[in-house]
Protein backbone atom coordinates (compact mmCIF):
# COMPACT_ATOMS: atom_id res chain seq x y z
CA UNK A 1 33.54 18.79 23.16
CA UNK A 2 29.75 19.95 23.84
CA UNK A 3 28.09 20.69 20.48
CA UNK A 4 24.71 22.28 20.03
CA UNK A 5 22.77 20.21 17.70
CA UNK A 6 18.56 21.55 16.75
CA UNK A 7 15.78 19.29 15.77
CA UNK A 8 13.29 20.22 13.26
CA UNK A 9 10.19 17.79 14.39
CA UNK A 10 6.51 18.03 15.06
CA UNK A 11 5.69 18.92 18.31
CA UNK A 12 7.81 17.17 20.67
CA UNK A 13 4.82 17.06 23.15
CA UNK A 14 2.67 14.97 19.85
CA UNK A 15 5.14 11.93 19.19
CA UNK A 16 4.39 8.62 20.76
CA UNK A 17 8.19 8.25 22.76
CA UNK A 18 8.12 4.47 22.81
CA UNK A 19 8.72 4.17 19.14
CA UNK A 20 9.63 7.70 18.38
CA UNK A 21 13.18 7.37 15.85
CA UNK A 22 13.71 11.37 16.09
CA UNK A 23 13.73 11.17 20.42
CA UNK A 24 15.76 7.80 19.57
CA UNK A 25 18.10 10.63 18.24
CA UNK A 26 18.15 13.45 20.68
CA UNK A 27 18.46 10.41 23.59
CA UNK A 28 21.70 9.42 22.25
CA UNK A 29 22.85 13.12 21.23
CA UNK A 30 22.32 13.81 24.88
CA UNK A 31 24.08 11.08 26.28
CA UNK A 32 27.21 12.75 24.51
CA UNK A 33 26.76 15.55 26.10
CA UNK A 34 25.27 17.71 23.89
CA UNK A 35 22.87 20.66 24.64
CA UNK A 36 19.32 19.50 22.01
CA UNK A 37 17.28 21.86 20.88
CA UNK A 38 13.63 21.56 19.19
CA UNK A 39 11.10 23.73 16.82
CA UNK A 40 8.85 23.25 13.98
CA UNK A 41 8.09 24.75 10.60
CA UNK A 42 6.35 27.64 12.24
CA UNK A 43 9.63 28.61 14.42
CA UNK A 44 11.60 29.46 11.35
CA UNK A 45 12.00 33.24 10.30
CA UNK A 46 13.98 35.29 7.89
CA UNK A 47 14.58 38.73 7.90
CA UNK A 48 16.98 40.93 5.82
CA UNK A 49 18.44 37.24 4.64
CA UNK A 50 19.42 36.32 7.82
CA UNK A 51 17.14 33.11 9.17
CA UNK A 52 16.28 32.76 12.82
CA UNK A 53 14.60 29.95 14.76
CA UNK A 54 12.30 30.37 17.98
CA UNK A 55 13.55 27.35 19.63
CA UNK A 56 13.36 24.83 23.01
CA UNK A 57 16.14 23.86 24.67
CA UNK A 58 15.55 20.67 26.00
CA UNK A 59 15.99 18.15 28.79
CA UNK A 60 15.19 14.21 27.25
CA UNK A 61 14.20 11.36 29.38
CA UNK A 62 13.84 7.86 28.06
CA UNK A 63 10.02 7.30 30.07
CA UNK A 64 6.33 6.96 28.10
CA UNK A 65 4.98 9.16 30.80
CA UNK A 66 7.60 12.21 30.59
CA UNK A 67 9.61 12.47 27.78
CA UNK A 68 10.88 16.26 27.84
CA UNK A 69 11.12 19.27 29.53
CA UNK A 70 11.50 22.79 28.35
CA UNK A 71 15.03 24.34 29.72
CA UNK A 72 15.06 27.64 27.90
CA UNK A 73 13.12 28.80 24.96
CA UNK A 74 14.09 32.17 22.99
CA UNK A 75 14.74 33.25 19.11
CA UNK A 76 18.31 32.54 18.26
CA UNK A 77 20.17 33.16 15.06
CA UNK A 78 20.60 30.01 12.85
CA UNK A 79 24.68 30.18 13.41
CA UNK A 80 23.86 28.89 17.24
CA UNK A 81 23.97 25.21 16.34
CA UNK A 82 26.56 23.16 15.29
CA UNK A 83 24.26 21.28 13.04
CA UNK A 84 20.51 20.81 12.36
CA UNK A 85 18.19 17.56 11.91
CA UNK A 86 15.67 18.09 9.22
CA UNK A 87 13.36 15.07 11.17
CA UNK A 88 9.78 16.71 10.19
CA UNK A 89 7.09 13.95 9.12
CA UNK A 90 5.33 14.12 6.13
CA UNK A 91 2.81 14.93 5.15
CA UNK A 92 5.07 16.76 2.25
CA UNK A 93 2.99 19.66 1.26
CA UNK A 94 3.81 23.32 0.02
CA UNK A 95 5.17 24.14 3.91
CA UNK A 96 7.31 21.48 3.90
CA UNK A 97 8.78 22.80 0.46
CA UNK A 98 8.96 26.15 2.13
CA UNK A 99 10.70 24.67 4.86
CA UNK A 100 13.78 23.18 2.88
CA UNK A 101 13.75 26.36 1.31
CA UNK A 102 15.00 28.34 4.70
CA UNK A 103 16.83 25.23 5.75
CA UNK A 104 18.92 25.72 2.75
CA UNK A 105 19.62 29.14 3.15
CA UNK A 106 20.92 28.07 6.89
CA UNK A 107 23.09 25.23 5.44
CA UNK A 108 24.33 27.90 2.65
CA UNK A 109 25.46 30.11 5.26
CA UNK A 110 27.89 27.40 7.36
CA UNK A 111 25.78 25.38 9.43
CA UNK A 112 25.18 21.72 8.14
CA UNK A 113 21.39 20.38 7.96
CA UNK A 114 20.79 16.75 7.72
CA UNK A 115 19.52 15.35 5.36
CA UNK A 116 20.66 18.14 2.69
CA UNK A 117 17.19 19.90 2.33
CA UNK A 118 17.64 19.96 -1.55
CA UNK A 119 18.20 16.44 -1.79
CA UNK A 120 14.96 16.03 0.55
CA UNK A 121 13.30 18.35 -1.63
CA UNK A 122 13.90 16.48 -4.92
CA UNK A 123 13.93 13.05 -4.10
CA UNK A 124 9.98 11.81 -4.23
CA UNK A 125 10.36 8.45 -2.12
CA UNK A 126 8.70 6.53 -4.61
CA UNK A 127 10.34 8.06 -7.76
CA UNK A 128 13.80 8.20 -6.14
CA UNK A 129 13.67 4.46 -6.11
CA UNK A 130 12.73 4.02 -9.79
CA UNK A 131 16.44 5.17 -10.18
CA UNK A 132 17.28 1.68 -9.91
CA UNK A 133 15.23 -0.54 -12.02
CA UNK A 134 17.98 -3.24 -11.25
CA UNK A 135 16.38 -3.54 -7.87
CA UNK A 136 12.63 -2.48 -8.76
CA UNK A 137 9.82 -4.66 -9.53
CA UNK A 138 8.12 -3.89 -12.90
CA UNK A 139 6.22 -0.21 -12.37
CA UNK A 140 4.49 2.07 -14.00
CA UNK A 141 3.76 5.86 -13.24
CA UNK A 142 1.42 8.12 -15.25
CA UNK A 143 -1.45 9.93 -14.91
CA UNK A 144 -2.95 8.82 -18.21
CA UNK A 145 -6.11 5.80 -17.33
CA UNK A 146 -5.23 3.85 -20.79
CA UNK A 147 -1.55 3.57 -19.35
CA UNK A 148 -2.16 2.49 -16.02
CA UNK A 149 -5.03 -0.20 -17.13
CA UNK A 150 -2.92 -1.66 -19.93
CA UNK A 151 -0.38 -2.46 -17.25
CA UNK A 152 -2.66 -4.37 -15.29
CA UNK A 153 -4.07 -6.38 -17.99
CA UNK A 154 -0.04 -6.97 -18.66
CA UNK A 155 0.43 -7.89 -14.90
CA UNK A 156 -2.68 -9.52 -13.69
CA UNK A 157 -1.94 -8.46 -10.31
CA UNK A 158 -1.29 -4.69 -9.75
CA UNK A 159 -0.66 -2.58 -6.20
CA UNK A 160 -1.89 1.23 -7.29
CA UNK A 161 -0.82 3.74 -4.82
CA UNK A 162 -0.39 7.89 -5.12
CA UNK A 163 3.14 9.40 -4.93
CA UNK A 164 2.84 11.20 -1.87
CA UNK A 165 1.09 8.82 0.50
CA UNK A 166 2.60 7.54 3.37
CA UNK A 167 1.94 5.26 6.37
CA UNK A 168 0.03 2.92 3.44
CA UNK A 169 -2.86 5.84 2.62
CA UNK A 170 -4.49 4.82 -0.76
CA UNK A 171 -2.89 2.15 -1.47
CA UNK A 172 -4.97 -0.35 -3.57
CA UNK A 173 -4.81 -4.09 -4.75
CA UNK A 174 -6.17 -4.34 -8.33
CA UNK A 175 -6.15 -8.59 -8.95
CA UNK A 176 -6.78 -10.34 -12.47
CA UNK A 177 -10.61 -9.42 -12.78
CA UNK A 178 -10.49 -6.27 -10.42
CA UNK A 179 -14.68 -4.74 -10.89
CA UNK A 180 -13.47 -1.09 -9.35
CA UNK A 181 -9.93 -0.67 -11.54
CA UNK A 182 -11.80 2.44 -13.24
CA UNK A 183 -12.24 3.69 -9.68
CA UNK A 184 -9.65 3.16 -8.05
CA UNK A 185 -7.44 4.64 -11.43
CA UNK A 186 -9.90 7.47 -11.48
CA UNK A 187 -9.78 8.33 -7.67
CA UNK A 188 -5.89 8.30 -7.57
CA UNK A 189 -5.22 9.99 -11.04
CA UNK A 190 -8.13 12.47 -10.32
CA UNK A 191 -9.65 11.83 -13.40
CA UNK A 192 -6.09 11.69 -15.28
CA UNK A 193 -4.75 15.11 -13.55
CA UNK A 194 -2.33 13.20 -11.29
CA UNK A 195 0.50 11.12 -11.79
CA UNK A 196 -0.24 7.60 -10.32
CA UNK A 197 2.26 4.63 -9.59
CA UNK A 198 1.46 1.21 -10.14
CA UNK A 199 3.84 -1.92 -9.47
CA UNK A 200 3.41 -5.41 -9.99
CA UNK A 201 2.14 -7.55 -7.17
CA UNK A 202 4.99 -9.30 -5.04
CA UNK A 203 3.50 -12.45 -3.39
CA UNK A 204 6.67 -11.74 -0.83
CA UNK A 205 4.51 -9.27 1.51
CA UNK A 206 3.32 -11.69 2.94
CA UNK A 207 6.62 -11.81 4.88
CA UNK A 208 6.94 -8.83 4.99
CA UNK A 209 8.22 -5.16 4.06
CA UNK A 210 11.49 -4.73 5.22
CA UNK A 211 13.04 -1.15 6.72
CA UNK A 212 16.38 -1.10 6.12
CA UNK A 213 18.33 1.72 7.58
CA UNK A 214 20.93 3.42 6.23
CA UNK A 215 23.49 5.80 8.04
CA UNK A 216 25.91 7.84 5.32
CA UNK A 217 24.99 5.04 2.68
CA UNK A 218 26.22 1.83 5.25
CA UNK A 219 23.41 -0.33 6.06
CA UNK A 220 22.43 -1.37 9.89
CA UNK A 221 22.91 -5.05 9.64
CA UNK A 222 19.30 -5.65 10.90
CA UNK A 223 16.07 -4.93 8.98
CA UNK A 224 12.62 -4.34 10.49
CA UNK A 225 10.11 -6.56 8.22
CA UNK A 226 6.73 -5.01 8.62
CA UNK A 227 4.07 -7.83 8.42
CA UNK A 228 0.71 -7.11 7.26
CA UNK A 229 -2.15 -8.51 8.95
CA UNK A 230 -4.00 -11.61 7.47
CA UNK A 231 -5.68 -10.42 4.75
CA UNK A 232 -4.27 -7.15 4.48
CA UNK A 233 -1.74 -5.73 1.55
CA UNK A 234 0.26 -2.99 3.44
CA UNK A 235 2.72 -3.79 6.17
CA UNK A 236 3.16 -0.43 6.96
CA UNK A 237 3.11 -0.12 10.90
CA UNK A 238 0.70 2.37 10.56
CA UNK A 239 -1.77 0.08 8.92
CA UNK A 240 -1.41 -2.30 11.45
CA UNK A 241 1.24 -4.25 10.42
CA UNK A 242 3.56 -6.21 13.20
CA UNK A 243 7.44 -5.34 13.32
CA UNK A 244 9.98 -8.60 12.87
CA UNK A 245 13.36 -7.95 13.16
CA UNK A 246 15.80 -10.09 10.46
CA UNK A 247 19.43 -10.31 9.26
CA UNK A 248 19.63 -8.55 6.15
CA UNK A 249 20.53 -11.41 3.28
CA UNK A 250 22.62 -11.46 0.15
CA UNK A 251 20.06 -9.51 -1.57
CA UNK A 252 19.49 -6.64 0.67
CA UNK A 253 23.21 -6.11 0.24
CA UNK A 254 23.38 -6.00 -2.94
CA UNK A 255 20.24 -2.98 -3.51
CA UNK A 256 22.12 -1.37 -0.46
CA UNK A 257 25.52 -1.59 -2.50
CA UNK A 258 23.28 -0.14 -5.42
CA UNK A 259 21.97 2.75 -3.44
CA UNK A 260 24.99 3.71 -1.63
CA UNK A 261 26.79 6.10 -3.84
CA UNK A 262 23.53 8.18 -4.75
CA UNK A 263 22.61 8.32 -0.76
CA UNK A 264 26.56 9.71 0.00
CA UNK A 265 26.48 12.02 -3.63
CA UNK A 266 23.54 13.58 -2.20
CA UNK A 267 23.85 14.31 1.37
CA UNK A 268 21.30 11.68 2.34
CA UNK A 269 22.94 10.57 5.57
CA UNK A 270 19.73 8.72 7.28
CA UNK A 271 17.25 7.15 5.25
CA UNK A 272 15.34 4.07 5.01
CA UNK A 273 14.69 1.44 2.51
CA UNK A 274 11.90 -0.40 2.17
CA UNK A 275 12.14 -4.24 0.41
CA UNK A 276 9.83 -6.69 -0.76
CA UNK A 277 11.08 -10.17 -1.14
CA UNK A 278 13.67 -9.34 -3.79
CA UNK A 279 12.69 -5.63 -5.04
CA UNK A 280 13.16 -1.87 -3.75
CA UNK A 281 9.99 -0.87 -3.59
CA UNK A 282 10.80 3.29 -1.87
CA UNK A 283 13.71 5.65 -0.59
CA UNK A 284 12.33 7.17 2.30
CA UNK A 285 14.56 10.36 3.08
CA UNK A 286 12.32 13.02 4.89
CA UNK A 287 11.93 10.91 8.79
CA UNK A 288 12.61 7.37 8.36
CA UNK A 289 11.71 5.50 11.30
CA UNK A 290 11.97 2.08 13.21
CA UNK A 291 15.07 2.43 14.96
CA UNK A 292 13.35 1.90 18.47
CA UNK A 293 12.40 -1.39 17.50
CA UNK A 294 15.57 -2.45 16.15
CA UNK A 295 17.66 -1.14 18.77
CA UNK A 296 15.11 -3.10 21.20
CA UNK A 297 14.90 -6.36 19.46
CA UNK A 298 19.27 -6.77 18.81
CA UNK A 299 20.13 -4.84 21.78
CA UNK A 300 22.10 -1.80 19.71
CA UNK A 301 22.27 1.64 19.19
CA UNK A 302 21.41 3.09 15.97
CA UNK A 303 20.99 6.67 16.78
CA UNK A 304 24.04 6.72 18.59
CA UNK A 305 25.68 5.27 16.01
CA UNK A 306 24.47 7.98 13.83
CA UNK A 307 25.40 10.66 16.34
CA UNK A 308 28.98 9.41 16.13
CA UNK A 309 28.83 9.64 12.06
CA UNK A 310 28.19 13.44 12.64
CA UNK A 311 30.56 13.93 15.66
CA UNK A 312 33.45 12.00 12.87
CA UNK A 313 32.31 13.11 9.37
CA UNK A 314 30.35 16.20 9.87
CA UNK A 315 31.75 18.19 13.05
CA UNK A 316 35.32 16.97 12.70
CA UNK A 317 35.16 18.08 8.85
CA UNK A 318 33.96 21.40 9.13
C-alpha cells in the first residue's frame, strides 16, 4: 500500500545529505514506495481550527550533489498524510513551542505525528534524563551561584553547560582550582536568572560519547561514540569530534532497559541517547541524528527499519 508520509525539517535545500538522519528517513520511506512530502515551521496554518500545510512533494536521491527535487508544491489540509515526522532541529525556541502546538492539534484530529509533539514539548533533553538517577552521574541544576559552586568544591571536577544548548554550545570544564568558575556560573546562570546544569566530570570522554539510537524504546545494537579531539571536552560532532562505531555492552543495555518504558509511555518512537563511560548523560527527542554513519560503518538500515515500525505499529494500528 502507498502511504503519504510529511516531513517537518529545515530547509531540505540547507542539510548537508551525506550525514543528514532526516533524508536517511525519507530515502528509505521512498524506497517503500511512498509519496514524501517536506515543509517547515513557516508552512503551517490554521484557520477556523482546521490546520493546513504549504508543502513539497518530493523526489529523493541518495547523491551529495543533488539530493531532491520539487514534484508538486500546493497548501493541503493536514488529513492528506498518513502520518507526519516532527524532524525540525533545534534550536528550541518560542517557534518551535508554537510548532508542537499546531502539530498537536493535527495529531488530535486523526493523523499521527512522530515523536508525539507534547512529549517533545515537555521533555528538556537534559532534564528528561535526570529521570533516572540510576543511570546519571552526580548533577546539579539551579540557577542559584552558591549552589552550583558548592558542587564543584564537592566534585573537584565539574562540566557546566546551559539546558538548551546543543551541538556542545557553552559547555564548560570547571577543574579543582578553576580561576573563571564565577564567570563561567555567572555567564550561564545570567547572573542567577537561569537555571544551569552541572555534572561531575567523567574521565570516560575520552573514549567517547556514545549515540545510542532508539526506535519505539528497542535499541540499534550499534552505538556511534563521538570522540573529542585531543584536548577538547565535547565529542559532539559538531565540535569536531570523530564518529566510532561500537557494540553496545552490558551497560548500555541496562540504561536502555531503564529508558524503555518512559520512551514507549510517551510516544517517543526515535530518539537518541547519549552515554559516557557508565552514565546517561541526555535524551535527545526533537532530531536525533547519526544514523548515516551507523548504517555506513555495519552495513544496515536504521531508517528503514524505522519506516517498517510505522508501516507495523502505527499505519497497521490506526
Amino acid at each position: 500500500m502507498t502511504y503519504h508520509i510529511g516531513v517537518l525539517m529545515d530547509p531540505i535545500a540547507s542539510i548537508n545529505p551525506k550525514k543528514d538522519s532526516t533524508l536517511a528517513m525519507m530515502l528509505a520511506a521512498q524506497e517503500r514506495g511512498w509519496l514524501v512530502s517536506v515543509f517547515t515551521q513557516s508552512d503551517l496554518l490554521i484557520e477556523d481550527g482546521a490546520v493546513s500545510i504549504r508543502r513539497q512533494v518530493v523526489n529523493l536521491m541518495d547523491d551529495t550533489r543533488q539530493w531532491f527535487e520539487i514534484v508538486q508544491e500546493e497548501e493541503v489540509p493536514a488529513e492528506e498524510f498518513d502520518a507526519i515526522l516532527m524532524r525540525k532541529d533545534p534550536p528550541f525556541d518560542m517557534e518551535y513551542i508554537y510548532a508542537t502546538y499546531l502539530l498537536e492539534i493535527i495529531e488530535d484530529s486523526g493523523t499521527p505525528v512522530l515523536n508525539r509533539p507534547g512529549s517533545i514539548r515537555d521533555c528538556n533533553e537534559k532534564l528528561f534524563a535526570l529521570r533516572f538517577p540510576q543511570c546519571s552521574p552526580p548533577h546539579i541544576v539551579s540557577r542559584d551561584q552558591a549552589n552550583l559552586r558548592s558542587f564543584h568544591q564537592k566534585h573537584g571536577d565539574v562540566i557546566y553547560k546551559p539546558l538548551d544548548g546543543m551541538g556542545g554550545d557553552s559547555i564548560f570544564r570547571a577543574t579543582e582550582g578553576e580561576h573563571n568558575l564565577s564567570v563561567i556560573i555567572e555567564t550561564l546562570t545570567n547572573h542567577g536568572q537561569t537555571q544551569t546544569m552541572a555534572q561531575k566530570y567523567i574521565p570516560e570522554i575520552v573514549n567517547g560519547d556514545t549515540r545510542i539510537l532508539m526506535i519505539n524504546g528497542e535499541p540499534v545494537p550499534y552505538g556511534l561514540a563521538r570522540v573529542p579531539l585531543a584536548g577538547e571536552t565535547r565529542g559532539n560532532l559538531a565540535a569536531g569530534g570523530s564518529g566510532v562505531g561500537r557494540e553496545l555492552n552490558e551497560r548500555d543495555r541496562f540504561i536502555c532497559d531503564q529508558v524503555s518504558p518512559v520512551l514507549k509511555e510517551k510516544g517517543l518512537y526515535f530518539v537518541g541517547i547519549d552515554v559516557i563511560g557508565d552514565y546517561l548523560t541526555e535524551i535527545n527527542v526533537t532530531c536525533p541524528t547519526c544514523i548515516r554513519e551507523l548504517n555506513a560503518e555495519f552495513g544496515i538500515d536504521i531508517g528503514g527499519d524505522y519506516m517498517q515500525f510505522i508501516e507495523n505499529e502505527i499505519f497497521k494500528t490506526q
